[in-house]
C-alpha atoms as a PDB file:
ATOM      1  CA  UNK A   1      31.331 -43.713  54.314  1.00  0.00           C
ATOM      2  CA  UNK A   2      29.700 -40.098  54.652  1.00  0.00           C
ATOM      3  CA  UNK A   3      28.238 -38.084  52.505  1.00  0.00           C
ATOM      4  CA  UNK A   4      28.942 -34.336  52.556  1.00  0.00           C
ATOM      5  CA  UNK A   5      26.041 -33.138  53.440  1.00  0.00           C
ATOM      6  CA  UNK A   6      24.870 -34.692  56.319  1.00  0.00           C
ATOM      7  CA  UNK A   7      21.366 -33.146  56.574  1.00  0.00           C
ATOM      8  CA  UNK A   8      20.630 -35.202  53.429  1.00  0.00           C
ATOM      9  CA  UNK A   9      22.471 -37.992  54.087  1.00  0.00           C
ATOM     10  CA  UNK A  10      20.295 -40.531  55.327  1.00  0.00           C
ATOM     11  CA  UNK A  11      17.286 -39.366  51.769  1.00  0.00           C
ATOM     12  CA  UNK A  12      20.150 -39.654  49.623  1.00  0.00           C
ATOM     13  CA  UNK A  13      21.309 -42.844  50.506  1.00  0.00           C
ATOM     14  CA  UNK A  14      17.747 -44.065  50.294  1.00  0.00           C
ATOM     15  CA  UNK A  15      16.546 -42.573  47.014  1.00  0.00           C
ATOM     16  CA  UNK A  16      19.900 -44.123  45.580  1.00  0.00           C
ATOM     17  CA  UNK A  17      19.470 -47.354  46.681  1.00  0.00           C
ATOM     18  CA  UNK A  18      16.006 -47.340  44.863  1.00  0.00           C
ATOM     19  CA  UNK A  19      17.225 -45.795  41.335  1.00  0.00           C
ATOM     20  CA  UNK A  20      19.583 -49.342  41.900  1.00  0.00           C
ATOM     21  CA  UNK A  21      17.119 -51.391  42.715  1.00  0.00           C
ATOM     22  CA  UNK A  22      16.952 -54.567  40.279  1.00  0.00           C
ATOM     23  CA  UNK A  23      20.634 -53.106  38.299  1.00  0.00           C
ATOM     24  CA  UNK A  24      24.311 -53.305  38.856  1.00  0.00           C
ATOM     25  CA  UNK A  25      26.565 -50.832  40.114  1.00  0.00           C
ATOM     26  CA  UNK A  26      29.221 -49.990  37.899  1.00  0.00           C
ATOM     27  CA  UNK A  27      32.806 -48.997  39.697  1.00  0.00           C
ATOM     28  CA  UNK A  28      35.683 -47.808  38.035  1.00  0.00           C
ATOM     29  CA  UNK A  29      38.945 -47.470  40.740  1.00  0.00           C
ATOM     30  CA  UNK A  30      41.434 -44.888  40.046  1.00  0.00           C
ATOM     31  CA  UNK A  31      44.729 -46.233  41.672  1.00  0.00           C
ATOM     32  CA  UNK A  32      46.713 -49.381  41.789  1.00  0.00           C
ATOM     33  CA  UNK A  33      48.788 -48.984  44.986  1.00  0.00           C
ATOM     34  CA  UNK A  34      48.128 -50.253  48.677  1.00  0.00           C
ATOM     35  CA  UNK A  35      44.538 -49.411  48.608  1.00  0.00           C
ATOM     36  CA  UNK A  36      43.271 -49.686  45.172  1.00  0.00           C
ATOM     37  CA  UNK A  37      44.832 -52.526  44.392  1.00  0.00           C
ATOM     38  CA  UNK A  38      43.257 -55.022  47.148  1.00  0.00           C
ATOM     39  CA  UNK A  39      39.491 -53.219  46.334  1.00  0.00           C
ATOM     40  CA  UNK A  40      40.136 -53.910  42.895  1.00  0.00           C
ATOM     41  CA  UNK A  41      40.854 -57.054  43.461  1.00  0.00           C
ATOM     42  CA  UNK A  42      37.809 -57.889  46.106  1.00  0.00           C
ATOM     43  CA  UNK A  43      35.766 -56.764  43.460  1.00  0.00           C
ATOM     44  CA  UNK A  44      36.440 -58.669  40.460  1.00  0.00           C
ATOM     45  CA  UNK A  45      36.299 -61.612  42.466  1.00  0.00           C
ATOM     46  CA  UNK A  46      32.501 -60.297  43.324  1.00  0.00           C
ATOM     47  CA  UNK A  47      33.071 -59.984  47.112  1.00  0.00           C
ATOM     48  CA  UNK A  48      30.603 -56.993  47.199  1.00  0.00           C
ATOM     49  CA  UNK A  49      26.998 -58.027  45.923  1.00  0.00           C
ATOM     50  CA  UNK A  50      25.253 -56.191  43.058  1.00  0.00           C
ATOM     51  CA  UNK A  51      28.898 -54.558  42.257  1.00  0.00           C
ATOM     52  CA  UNK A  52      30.802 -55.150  39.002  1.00  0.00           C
ATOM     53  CA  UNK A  53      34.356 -53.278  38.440  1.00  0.00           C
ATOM     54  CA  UNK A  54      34.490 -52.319  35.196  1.00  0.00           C
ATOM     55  CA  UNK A  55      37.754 -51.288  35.125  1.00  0.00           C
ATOM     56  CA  UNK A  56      40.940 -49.746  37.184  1.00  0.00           C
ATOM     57  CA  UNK A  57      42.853 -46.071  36.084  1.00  0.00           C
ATOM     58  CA  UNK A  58      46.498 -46.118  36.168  1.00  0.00           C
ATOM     59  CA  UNK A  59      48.802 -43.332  36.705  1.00  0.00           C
ATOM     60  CA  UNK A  60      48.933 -42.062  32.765  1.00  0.00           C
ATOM     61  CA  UNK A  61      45.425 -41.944  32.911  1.00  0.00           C
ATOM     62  CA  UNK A  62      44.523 -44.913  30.891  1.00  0.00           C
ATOM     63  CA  UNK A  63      41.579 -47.622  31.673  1.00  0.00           C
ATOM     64  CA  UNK A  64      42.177 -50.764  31.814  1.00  0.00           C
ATOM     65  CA  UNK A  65      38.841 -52.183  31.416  1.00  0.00           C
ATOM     66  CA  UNK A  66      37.896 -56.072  33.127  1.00  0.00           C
ATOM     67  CA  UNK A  67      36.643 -57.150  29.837  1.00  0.00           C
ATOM     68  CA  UNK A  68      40.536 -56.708  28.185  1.00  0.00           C
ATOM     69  CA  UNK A  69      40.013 -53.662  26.420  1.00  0.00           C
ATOM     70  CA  UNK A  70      40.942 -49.742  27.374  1.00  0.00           C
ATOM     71  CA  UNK A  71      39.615 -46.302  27.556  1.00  0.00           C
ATOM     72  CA  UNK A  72      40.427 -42.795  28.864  1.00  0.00           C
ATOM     73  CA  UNK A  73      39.316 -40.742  31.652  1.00  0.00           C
ATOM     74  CA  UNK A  74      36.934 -38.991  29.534  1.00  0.00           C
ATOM     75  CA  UNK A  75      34.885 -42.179  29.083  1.00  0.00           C
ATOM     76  CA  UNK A  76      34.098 -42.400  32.560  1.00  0.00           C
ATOM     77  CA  UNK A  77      30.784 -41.235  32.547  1.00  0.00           C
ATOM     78  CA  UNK A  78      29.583 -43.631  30.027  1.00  0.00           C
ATOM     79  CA  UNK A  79      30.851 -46.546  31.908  1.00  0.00           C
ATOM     80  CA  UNK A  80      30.870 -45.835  35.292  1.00  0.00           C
ATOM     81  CA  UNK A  81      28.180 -45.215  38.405  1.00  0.00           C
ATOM     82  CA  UNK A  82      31.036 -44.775  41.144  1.00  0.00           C
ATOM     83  CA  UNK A  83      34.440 -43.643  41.029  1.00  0.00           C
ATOM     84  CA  UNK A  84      36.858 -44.856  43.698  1.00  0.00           C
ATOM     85  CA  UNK A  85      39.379 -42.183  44.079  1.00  0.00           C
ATOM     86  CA  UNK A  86      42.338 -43.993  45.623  1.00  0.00           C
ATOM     87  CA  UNK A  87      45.309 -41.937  43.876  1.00  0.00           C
ATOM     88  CA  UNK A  88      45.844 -39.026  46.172  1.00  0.00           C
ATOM     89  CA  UNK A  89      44.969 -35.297  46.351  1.00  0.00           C
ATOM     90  CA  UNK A  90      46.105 -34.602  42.835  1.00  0.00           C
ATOM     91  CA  UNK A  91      44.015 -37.145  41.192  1.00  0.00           C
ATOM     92  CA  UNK A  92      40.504 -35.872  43.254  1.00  0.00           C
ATOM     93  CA  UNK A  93      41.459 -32.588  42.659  1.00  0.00           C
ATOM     94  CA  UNK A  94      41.786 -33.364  38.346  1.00  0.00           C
ATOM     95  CA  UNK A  95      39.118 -35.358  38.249  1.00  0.00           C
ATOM     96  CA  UNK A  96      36.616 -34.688  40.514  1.00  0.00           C
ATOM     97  CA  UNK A  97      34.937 -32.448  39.453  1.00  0.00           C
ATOM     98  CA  UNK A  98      34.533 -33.492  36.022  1.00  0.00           C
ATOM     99  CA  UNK A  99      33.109 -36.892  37.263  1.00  0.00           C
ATOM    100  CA  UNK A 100      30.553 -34.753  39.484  1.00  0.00           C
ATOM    101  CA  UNK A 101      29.759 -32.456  36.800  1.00  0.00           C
ATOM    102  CA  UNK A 102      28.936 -35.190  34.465  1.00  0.00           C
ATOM    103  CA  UNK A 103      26.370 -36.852  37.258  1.00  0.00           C
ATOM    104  CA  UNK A 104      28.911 -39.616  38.022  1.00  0.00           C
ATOM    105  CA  UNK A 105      29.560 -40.363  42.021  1.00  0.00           C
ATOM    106  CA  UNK A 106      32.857 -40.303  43.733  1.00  0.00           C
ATOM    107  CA  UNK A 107      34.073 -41.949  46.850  1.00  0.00           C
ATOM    108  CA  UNK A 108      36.931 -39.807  47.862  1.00  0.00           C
ATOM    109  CA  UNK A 109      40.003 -41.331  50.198  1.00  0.00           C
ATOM    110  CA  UNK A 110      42.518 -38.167  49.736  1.00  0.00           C
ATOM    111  CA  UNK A 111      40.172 -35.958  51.672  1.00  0.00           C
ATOM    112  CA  UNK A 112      42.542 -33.426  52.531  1.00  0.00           C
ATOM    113  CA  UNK A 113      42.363 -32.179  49.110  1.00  0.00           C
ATOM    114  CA  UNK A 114      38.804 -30.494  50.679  1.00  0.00           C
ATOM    115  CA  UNK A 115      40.729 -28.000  52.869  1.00  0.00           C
ATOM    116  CA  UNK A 116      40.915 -26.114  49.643  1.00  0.00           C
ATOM    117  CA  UNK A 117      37.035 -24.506  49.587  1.00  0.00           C
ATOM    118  CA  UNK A 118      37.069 -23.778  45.794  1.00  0.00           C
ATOM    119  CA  UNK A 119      37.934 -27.679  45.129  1.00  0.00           C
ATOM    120  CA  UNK A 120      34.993 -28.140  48.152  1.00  0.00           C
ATOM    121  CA  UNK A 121      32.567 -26.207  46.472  1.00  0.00           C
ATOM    122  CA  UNK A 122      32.643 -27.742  42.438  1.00  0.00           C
ATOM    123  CA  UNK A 123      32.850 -31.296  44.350  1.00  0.00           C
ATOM    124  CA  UNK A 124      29.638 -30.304  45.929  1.00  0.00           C
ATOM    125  CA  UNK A 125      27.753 -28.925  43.373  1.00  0.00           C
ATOM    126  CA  UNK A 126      26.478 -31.964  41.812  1.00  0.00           C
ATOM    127  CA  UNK A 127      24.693 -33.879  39.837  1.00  0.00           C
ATOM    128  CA  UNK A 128      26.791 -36.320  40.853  1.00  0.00           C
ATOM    129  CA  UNK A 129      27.293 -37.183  44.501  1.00  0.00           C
ATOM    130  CA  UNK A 130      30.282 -36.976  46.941  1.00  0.00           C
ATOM    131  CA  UNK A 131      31.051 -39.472  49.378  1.00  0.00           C
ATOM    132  CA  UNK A 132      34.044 -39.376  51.867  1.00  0.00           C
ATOM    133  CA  UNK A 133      35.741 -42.650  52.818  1.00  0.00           C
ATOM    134  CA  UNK A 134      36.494 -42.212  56.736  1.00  0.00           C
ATOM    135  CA  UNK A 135      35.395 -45.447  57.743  1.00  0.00           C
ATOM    136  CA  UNK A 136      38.778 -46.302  59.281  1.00  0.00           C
ATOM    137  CA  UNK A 137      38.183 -43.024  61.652  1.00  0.00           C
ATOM    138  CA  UNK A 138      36.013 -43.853  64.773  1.00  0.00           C
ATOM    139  CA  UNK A 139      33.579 -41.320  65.893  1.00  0.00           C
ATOM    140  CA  UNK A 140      32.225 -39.099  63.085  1.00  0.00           C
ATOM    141  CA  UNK A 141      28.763 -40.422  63.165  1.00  0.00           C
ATOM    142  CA  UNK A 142      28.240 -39.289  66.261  1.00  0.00           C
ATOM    143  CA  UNK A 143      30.092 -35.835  65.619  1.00  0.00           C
ATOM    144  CA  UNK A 144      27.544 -35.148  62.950  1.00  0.00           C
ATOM    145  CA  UNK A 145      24.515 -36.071  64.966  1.00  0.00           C
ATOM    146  CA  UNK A 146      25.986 -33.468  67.570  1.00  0.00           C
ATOM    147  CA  UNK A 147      26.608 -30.833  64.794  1.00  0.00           C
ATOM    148  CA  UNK A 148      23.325 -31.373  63.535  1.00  0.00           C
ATOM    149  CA  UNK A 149      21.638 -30.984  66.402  1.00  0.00           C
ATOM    150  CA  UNK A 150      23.513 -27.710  67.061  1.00  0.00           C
ATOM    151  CA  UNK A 151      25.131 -28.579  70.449  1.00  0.00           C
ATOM    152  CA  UNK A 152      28.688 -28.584  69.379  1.00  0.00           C
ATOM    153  CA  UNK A 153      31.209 -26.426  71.375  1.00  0.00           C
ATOM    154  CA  UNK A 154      34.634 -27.446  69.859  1.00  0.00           C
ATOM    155  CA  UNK A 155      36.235 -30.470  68.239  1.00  0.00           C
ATOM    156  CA  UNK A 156      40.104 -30.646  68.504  1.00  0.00           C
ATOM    157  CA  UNK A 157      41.684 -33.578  66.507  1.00  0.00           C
ATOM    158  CA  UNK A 158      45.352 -34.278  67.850  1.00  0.00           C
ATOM    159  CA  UNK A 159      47.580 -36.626  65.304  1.00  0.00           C
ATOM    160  CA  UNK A 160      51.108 -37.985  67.220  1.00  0.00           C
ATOM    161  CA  UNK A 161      53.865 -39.301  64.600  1.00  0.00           C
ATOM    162  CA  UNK A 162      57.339 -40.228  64.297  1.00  0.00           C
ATOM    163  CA  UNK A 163      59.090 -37.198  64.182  1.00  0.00           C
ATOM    164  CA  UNK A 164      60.959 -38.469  60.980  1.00  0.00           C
ATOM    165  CA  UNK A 165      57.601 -38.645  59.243  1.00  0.00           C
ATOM    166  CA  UNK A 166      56.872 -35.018  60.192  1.00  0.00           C
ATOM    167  CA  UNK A 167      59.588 -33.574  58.119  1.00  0.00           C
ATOM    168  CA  UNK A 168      58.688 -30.696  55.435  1.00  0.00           C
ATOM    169  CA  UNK A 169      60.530 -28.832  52.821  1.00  0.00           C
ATOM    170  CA  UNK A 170      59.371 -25.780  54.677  1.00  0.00           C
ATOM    171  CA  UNK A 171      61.355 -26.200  57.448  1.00  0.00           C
ATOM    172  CA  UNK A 172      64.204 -24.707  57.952  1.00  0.00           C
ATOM    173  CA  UNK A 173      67.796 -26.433  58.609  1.00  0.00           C
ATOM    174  CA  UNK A 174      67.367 -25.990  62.907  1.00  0.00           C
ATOM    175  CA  UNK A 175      63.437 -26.825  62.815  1.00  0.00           C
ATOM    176  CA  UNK A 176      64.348 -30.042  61.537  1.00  0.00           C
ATOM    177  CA  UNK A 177      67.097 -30.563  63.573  1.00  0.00           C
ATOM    178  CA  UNK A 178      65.213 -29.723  66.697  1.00  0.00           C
ATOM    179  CA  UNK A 179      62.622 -32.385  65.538  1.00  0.00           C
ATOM    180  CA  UNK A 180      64.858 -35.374  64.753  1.00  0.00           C
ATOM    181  CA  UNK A 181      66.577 -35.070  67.921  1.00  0.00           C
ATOM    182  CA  UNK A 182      63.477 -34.189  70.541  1.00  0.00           C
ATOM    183  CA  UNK A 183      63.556 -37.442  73.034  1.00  0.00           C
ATOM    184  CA  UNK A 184      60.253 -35.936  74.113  1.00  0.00           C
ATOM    185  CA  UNK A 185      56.680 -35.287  72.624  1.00  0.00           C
ATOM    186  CA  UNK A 186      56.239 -32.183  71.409  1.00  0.00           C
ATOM    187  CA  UNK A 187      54.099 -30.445  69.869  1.00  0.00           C
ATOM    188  CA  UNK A 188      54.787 -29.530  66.193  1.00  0.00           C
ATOM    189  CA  UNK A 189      51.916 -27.010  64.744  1.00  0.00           C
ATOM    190  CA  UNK A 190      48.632 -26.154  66.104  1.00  0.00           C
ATOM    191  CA  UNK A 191      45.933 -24.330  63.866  1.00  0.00           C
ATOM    192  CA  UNK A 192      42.826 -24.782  61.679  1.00  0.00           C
ATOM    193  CA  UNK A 193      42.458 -28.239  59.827  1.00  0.00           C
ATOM    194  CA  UNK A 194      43.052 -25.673  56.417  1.00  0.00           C
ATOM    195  CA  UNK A 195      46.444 -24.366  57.734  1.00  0.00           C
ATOM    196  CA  UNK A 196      47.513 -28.015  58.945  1.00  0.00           C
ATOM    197  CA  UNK A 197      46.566 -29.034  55.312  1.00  0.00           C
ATOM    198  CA  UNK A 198      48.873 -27.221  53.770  1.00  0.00           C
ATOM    199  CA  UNK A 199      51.152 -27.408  56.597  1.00  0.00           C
ATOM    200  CA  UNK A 200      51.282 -31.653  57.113  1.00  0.00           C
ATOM    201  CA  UNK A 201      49.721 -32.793  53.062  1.00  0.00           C
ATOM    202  CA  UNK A 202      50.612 -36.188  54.238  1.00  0.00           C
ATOM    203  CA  UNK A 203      48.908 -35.933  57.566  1.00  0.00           C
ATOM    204  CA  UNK A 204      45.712 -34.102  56.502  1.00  0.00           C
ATOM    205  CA  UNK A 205      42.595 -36.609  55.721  1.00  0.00           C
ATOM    206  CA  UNK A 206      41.608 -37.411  59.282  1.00  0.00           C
ATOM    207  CA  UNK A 207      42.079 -33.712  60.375  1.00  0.00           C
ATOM    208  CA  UNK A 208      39.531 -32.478  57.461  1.00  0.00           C
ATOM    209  CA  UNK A 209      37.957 -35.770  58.158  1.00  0.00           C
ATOM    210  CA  UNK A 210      36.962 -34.517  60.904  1.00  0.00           C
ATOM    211  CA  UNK A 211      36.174 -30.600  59.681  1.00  0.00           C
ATOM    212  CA  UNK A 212      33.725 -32.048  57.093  1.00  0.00           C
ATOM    213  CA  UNK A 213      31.774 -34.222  59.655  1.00  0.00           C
ATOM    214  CA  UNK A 214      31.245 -31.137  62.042  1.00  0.00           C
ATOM    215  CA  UNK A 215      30.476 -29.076  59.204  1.00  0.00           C
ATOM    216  CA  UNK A 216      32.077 -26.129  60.701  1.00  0.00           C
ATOM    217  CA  UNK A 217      35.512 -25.593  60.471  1.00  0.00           C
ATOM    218  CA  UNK A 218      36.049 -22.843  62.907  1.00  0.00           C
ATOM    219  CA  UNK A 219      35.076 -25.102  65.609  1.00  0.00           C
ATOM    220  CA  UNK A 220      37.790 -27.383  64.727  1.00  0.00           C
ATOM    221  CA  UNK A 221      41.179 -27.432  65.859  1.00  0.00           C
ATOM    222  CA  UNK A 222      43.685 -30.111  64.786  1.00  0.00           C
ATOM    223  CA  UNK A 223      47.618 -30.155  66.760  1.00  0.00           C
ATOM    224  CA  UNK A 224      50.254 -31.922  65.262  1.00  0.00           C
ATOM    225  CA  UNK A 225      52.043 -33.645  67.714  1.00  0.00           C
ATOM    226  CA  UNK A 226      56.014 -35.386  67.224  1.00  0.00           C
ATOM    227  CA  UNK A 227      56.525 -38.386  69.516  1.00  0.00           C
ATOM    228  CA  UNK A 228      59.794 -40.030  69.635  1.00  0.00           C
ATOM    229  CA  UNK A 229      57.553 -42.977  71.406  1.00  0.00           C
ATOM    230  CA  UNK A 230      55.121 -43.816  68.742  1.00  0.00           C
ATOM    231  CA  UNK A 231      54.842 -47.146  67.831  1.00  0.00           C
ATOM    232  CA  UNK A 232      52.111 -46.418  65.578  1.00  0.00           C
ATOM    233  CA  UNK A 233      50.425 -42.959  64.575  1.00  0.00           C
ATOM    234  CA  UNK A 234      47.979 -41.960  67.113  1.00  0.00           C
ATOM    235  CA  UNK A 235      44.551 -39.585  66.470  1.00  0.00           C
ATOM    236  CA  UNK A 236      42.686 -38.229  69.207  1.00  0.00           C
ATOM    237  CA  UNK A 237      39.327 -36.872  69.103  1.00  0.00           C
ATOM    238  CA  UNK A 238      37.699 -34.910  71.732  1.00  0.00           C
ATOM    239  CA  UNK A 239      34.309 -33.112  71.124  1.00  0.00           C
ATOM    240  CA  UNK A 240      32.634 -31.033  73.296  1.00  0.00           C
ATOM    241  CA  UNK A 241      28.639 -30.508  73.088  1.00  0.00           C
ATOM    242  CA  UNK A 242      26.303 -29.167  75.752  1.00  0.00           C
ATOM    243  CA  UNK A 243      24.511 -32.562  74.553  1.00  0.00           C
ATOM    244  CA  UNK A 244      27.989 -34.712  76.236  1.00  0.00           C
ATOM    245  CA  UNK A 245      31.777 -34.845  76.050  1.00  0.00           C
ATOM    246  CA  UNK A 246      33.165 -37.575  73.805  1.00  0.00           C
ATOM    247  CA  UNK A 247      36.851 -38.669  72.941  1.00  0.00           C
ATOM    248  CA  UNK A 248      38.254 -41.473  70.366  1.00  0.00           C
ATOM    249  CA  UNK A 249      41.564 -42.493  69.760  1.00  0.00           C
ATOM    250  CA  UNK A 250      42.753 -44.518  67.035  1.00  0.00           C
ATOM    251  CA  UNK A 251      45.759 -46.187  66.361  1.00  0.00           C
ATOM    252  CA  UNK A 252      45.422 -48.425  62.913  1.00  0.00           C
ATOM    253  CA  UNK A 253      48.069 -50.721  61.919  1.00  0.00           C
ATOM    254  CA  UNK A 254      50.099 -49.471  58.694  1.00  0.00           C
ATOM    255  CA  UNK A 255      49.812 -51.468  55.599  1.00  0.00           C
ATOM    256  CA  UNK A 256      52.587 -54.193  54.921  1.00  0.00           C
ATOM    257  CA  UNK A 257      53.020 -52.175  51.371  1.00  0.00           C
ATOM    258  CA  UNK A 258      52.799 -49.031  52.129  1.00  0.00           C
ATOM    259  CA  UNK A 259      53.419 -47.958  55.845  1.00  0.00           C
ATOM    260  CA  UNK A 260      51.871 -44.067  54.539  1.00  0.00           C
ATOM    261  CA  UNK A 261      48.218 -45.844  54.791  1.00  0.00           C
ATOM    262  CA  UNK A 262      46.259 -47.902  56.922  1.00  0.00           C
ATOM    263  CA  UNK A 263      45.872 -51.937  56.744  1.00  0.00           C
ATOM    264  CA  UNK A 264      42.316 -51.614  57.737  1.00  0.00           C
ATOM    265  CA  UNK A 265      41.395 -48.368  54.677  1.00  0.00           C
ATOM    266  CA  UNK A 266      40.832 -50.933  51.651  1.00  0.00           C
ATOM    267  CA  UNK A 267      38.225 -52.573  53.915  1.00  0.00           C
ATOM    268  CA  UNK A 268      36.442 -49.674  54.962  1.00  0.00           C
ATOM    269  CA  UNK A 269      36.132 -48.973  51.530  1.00  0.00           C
ATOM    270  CA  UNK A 270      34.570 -51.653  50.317  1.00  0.00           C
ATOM    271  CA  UNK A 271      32.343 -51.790  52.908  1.00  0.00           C
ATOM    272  CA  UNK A 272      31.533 -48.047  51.761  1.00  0.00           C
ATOM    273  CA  UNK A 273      30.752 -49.453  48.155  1.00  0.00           C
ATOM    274  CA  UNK A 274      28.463 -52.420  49.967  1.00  0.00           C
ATOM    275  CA  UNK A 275      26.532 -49.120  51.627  1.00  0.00           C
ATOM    276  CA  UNK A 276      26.326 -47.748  48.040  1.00  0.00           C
ATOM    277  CA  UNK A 277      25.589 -50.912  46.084  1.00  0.00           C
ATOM    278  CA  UNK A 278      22.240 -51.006  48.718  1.00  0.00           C
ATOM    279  CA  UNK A 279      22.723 -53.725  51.199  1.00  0.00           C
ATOM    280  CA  UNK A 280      19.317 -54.714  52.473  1.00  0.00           C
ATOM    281  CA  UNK A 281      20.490 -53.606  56.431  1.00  0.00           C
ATOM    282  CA  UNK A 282      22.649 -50.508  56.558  1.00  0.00           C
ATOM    283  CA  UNK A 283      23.563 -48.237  59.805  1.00  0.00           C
ATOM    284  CA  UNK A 284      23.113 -44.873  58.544  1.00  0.00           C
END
């Protein structure tokens, strides 16, 4: 879990927790697929203390509330304290805004819908609050502290897939060829984590993942790599500071239900919401 701005992460989190203190946090999850669906789940069975899911949005845009009943999107902010965005860019990018307009906080998972700055900007305008799920991405803690202490150099973020998984409608007939056949790695697209965004949609959230948490995107680069080899899809990050040189690589295990996502995203969001809902010992 991160908040946006990273300056003010550590007071927000704090004066939150307080405004909570002795109340219930209301969560409303917008998504039932591979991710949604087991945090929705986890929390109507009360696995997250001082959390109580009030109800789950489906793809028309209806409520279904916990108590039986049903409302619309536009009764959000009267029921809910935290919105778990779990429904792709589309879905942060419709109702976002609204829900931070209207004071009501979102934790985002379709990140890479912030390589567009005009859909960065209204989500960070406020009242309501921003978070970023990245918890299944190693090493972004410590790429803040470096980029708030002003020592970063340059961050490049390096994602190896299946080549088959790489395909895009903007390809043309012998790019895609080329691709399918390669019995080699090679390297696909190089560029800003923007350009790869609308380059890669599907391949996007660690990349400006990783652009958020350094806070400057022209110091990021992000290389899309194709790899014949891959068992499972690789991320590399390498960040150099005149404070130290770091790297992290990360190879998560696909969900059994959707191989698109992560097994190990549904739990780093809910350990997000535990961070939210004001555990008594948090690593911030």
């Amino acid at each position: 879990m991160s908040g946006v701005d990273s300056s003010q992460r550590s007071t927000a989190f704090l004066d939150g927790a307080r405004d909570r203190a002795g109340r219930t946090l209301r969560v409303v999850v917008v998504g039932d697929g591979a991710i949604g669906r087991p945090v929705a789940r986890r929390l109507s069975e009360c696995q997250v203390p001082g959390v109580e899911l009030v109800g789950i949005m489906d793809v028309d845009g209806g409520v279904h509330a916990t108590d039986g009943g049903r409302f619309t999107a536009s009764d959000l902010p009267n029921v809910a304290d935290l919105v778990i965005e779990a429904a792709g860019q589309g879905a942060l990018a419709e109702l976002g805004p609204r829900l931070i307009a209207a004071g009501v906080d979102v934790l985002a998972l379709s990140v890479g819908a912030l390589a567009d700055p005009e859909l960065r900007a209204d989500l960070q305008s406020g009242p309501g609050r921003l978070f970023l799920s990245t918890g299944a991405v190693g090493g972004l803690d410590l790429l803040r502290t470096v980029a708030d202490a002003g020592t970063l150099t340059r961050v490049t973020i390096e994602t190896a897939k299946l080549p088959a998984t790489l395909i895009q409608d903007w390809m043309s007939p012998a790019q895609r060829t080329a691709l399918l056949e390669t019995t080699s790695r090679v390297e696909v697209m190089r560029g800003s984590p923007a350009i790869i965004a609308r380059s890669f949609p599907r391949s996007t959230n660690v990349a400006v993942s990783v652009a958020m948490a350094a806070d400057d995107w022209d110091r990021v680069q992000a290389v899309v790599v194709a790899d014949p080899a891959a068992t499972l899809t690789t991320h590399v990050i390498t960040v150099e500071a005149t404070t130290g040189n770091y790297r992290f690589e990360i190879r998560n295990h696909p969900s059994p239900t959707n191989p698109a996502t992560s097994e190990l995203v549904p739990h780093a969001v809910l350990r997000a919401v535990r961070d939210l809902a004001g555990r008594p010992v948090t690593l911030i």
